[in-house]
C-alpha atoms as a PDB file:
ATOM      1  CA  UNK A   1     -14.619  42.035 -40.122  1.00  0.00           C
ATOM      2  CA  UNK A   2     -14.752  44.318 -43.400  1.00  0.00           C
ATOM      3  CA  UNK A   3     -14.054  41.215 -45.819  1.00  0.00           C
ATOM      4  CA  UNK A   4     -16.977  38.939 -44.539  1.00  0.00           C
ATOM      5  CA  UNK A   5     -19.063  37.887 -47.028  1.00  0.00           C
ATOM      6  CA  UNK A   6     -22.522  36.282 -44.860  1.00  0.00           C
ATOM      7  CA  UNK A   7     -24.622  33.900 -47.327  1.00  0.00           C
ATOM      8  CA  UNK A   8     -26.733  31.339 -47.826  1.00  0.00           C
ATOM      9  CA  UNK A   9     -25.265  27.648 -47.691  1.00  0.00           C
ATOM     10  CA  UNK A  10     -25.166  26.331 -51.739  1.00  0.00           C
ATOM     11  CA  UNK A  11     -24.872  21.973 -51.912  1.00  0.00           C
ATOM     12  CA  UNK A  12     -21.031  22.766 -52.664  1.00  0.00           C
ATOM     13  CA  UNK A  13     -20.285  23.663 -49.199  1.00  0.00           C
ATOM     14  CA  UNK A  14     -21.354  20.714 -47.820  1.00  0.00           C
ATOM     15  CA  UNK A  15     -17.538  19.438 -47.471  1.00  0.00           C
ATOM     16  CA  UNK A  16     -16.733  22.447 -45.383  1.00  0.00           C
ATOM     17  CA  UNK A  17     -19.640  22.272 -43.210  1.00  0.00           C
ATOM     18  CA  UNK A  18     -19.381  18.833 -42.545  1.00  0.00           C
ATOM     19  CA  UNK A  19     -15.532  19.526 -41.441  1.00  0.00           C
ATOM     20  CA  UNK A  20     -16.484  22.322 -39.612  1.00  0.00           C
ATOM     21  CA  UNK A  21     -19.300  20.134 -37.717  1.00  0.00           C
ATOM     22  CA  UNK A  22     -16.304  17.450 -36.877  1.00  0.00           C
ATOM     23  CA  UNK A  23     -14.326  21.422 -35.278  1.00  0.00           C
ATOM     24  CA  UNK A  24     -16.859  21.568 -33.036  1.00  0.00           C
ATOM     25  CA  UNK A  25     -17.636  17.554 -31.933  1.00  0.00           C
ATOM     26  CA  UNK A  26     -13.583  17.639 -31.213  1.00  0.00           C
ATOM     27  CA  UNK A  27     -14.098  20.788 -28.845  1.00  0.00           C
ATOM     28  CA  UNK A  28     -17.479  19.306 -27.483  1.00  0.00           C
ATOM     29  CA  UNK A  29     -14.973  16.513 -26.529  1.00  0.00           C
ATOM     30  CA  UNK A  30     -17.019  14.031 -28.659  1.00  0.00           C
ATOM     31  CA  UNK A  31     -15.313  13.531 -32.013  1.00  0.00           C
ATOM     32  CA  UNK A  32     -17.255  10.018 -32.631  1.00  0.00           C
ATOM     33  CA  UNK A  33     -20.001  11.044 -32.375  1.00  0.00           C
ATOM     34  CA  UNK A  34     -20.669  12.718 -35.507  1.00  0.00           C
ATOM     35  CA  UNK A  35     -22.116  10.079 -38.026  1.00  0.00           C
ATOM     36  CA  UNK A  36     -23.706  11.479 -40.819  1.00  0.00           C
ATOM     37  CA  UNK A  37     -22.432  11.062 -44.289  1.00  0.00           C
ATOM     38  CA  UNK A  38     -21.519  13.665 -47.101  1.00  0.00           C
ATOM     39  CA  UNK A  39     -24.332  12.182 -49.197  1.00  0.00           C
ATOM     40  CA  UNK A  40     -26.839  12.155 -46.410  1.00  0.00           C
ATOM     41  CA  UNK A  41     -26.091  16.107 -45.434  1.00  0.00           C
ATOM     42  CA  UNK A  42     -26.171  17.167 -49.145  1.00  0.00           C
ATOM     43  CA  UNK A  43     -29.459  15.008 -49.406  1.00  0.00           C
ATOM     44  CA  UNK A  44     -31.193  16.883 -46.674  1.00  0.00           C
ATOM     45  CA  UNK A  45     -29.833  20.453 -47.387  1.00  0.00           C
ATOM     46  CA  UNK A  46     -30.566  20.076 -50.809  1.00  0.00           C
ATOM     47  CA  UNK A  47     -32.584  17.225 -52.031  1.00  0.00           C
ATOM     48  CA  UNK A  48     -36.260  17.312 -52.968  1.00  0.00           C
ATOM     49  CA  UNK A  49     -37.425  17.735 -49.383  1.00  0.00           C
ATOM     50  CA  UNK A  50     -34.701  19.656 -47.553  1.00  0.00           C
ATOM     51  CA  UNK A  51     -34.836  20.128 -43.569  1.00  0.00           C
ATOM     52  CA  UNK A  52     -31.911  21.914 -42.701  1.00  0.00           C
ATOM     53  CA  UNK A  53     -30.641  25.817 -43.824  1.00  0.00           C
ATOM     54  CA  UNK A  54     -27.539  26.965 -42.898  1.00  0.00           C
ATOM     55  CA  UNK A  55     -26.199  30.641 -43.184  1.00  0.00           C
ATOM     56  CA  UNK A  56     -22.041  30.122 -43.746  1.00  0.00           C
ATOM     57  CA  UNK A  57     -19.897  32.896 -43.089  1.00  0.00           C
ATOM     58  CA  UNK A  58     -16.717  33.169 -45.775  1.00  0.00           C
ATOM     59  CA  UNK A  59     -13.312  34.945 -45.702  1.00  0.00           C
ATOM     60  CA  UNK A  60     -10.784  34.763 -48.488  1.00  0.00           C
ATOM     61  CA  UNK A  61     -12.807  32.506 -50.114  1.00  0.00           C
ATOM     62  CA  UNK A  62     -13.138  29.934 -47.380  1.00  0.00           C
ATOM     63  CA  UNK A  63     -15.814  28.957 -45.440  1.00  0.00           C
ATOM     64  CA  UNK A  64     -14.877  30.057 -41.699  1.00  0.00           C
ATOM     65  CA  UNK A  65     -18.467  29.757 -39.957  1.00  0.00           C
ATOM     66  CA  UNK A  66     -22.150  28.698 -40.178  1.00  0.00           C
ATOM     67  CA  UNK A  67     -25.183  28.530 -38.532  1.00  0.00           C
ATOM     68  CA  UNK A  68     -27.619  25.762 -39.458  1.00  0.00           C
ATOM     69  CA  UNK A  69     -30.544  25.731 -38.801  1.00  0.00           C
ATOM     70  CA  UNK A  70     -34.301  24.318 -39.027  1.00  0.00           C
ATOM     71  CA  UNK A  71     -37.739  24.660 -38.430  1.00  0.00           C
ATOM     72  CA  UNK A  72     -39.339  23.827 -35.226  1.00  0.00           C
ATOM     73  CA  UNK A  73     -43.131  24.155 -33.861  1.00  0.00           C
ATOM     74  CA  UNK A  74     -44.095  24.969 -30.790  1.00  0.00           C
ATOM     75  CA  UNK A  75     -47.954  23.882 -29.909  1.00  0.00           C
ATOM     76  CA  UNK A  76     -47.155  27.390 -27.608  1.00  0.00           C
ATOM     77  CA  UNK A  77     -45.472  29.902 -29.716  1.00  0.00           C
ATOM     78  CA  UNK A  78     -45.980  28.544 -33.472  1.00  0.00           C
ATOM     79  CA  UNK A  79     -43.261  28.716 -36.032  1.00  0.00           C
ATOM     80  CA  UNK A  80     -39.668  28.724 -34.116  1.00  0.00           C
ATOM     81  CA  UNK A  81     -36.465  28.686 -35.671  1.00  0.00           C
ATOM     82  CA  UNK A  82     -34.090  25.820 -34.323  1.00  0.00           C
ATOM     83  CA  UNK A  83     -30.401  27.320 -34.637  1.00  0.00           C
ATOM     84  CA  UNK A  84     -28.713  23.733 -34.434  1.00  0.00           C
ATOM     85  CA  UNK A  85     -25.387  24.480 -34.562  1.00  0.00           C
ATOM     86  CA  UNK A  86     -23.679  28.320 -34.683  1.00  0.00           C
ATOM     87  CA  UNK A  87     -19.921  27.278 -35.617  1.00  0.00           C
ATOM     88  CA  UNK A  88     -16.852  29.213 -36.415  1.00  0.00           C
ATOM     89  CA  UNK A  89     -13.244  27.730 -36.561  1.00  0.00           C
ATOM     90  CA  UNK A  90     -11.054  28.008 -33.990  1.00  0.00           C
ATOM     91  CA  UNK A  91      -8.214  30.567 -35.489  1.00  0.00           C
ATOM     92  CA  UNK A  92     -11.688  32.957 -36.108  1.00  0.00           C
ATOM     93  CA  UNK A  93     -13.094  32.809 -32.751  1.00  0.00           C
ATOM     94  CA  UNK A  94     -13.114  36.223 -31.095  1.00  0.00           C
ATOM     95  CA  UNK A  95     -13.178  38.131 -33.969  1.00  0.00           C
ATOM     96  CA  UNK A  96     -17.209  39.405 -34.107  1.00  0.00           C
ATOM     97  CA  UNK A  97     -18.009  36.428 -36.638  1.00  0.00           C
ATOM     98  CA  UNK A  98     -19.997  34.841 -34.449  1.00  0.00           C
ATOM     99  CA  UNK A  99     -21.859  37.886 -33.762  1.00  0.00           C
ATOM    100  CA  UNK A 100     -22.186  38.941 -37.444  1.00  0.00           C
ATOM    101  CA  UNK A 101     -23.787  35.360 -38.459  1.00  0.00           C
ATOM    102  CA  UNK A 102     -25.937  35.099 -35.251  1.00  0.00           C
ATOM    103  CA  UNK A 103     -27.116  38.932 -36.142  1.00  0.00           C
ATOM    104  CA  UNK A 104     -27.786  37.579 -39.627  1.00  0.00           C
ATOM    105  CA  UNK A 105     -29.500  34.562 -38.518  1.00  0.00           C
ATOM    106  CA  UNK A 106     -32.034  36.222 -36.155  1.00  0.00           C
ATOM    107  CA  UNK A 107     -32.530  39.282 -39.399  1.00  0.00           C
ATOM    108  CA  UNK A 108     -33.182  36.189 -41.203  1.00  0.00           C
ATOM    109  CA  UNK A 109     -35.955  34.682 -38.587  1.00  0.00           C
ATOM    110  CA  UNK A 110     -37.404  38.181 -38.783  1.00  0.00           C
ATOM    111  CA  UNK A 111     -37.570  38.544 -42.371  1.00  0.00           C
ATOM    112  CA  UNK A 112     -39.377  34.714 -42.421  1.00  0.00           C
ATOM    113  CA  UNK A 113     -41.785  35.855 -39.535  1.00  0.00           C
ATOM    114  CA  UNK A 114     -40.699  33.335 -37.192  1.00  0.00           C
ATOM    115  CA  UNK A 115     -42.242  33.443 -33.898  1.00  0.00           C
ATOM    116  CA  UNK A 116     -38.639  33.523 -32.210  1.00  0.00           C
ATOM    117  CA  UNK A 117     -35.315  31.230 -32.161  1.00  0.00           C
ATOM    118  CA  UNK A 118     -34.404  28.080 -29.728  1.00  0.00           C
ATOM    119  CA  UNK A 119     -30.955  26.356 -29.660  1.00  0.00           C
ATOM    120  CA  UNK A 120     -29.114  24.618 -26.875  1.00  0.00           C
ATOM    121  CA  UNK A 121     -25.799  25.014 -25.453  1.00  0.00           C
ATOM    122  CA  UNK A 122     -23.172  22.881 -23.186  1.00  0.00           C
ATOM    123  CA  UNK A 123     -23.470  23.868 -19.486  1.00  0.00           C
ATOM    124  CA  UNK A 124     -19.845  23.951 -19.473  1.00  0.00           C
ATOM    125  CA  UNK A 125     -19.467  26.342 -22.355  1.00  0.00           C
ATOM    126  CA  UNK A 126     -18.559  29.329 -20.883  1.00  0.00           C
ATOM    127  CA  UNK A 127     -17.626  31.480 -23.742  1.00  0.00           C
ATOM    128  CA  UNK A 128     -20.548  30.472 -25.880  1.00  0.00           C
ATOM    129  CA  UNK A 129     -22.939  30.699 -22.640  1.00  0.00           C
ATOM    130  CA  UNK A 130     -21.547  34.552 -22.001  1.00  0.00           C
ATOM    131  CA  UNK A 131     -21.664  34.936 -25.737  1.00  0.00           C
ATOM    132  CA  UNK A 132     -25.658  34.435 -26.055  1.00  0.00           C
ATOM    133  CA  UNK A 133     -26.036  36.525 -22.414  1.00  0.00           C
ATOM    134  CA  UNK A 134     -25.163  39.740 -24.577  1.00  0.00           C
ATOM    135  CA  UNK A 135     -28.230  38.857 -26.878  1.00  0.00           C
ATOM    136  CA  UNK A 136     -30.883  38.176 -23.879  1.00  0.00           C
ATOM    137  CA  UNK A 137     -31.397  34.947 -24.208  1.00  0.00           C
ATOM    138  CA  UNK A 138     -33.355  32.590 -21.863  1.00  0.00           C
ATOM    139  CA  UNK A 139     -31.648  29.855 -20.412  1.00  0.00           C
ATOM    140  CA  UNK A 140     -33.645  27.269 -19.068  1.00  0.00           C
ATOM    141  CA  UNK A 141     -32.900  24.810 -16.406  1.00  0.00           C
ATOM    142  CA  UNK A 142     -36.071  23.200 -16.195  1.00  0.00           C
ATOM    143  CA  UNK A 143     -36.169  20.789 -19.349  1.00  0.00           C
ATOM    144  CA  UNK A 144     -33.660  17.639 -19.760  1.00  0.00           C
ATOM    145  CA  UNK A 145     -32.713  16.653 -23.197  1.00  0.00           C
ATOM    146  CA  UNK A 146     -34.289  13.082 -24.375  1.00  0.00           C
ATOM    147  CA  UNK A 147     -33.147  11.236 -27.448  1.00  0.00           C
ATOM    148  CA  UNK A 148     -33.780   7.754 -28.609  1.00  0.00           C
ATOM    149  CA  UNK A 149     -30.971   7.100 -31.436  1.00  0.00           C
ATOM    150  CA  UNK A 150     -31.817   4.211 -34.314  1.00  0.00           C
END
């Protein structure tokens, strides 16, 4: 993966990331469910009080990956990075990508002085569940997820 070029996400790549996002709700076997707007994402990437990051990963000029992310506090640990979504498009899976932005992503919670990193992932994702085994990572069985949606 010589001609990866790992960066952070500028308001123009908004598009990409939002079609990207719609990738992985169609794998995730819930393509409706992705509402947000164009205008809303750029708004809270990169309005006057942004809450999401996102590191994008770009090959030949096109953006073929990204990991967004946010911050999260834990009354336990403190400052925690929240890796929402680690993404990378279908012809581009198995390649290392994943691995380089998830690298870069953790280098970056480092560099911050995060306390650590959370995310989630589907109990029947069995790549991406063997993929985050190789890093360590504790999976928990314990919690349930609770939303309340406006």
């Amino acid at each position: 993966m010589e001609n990866v070029i790992i960066r952070e996400a500028v308001k123009e790549d908004c598009p990409r990331i939002l079609e990207l996002i719609k990738e992985l709700a169609l794998y995730e076997k819930a393509p409706d469910e992705v509402t947000v707007s164009l205008e809303e994402m750029e708004e809270c990437g990169f309005g006057v009080n942004p809450v999401w990051g996102s590191l994008v990963a770009v090959v030949d000029g096109v953006i073929v990956g990204i990991a967004l992310h946010y911050d999260r506090y834990s009354t336990w640990k403190g400052r925690r990075l929240y890796l929402e979504d680690l993404i990378v498009t279908e012809s581009m899976r198995g390649t290392g990508l994943g691995k380089l932005l998830l690298d870069e992503l953790i280098a970056y919670a480092k560099e911050k002085k995060y306390n650590g990193m959370v995310w989630q992932v589907l109990d029947w994702n069995e790549p991406a569940i063997n993929f985050y085994k190789k890093y360590n990572a504790d999976f928990d069985s314990e919690w349930v997820n609770v939303s309340i949606n406006f």
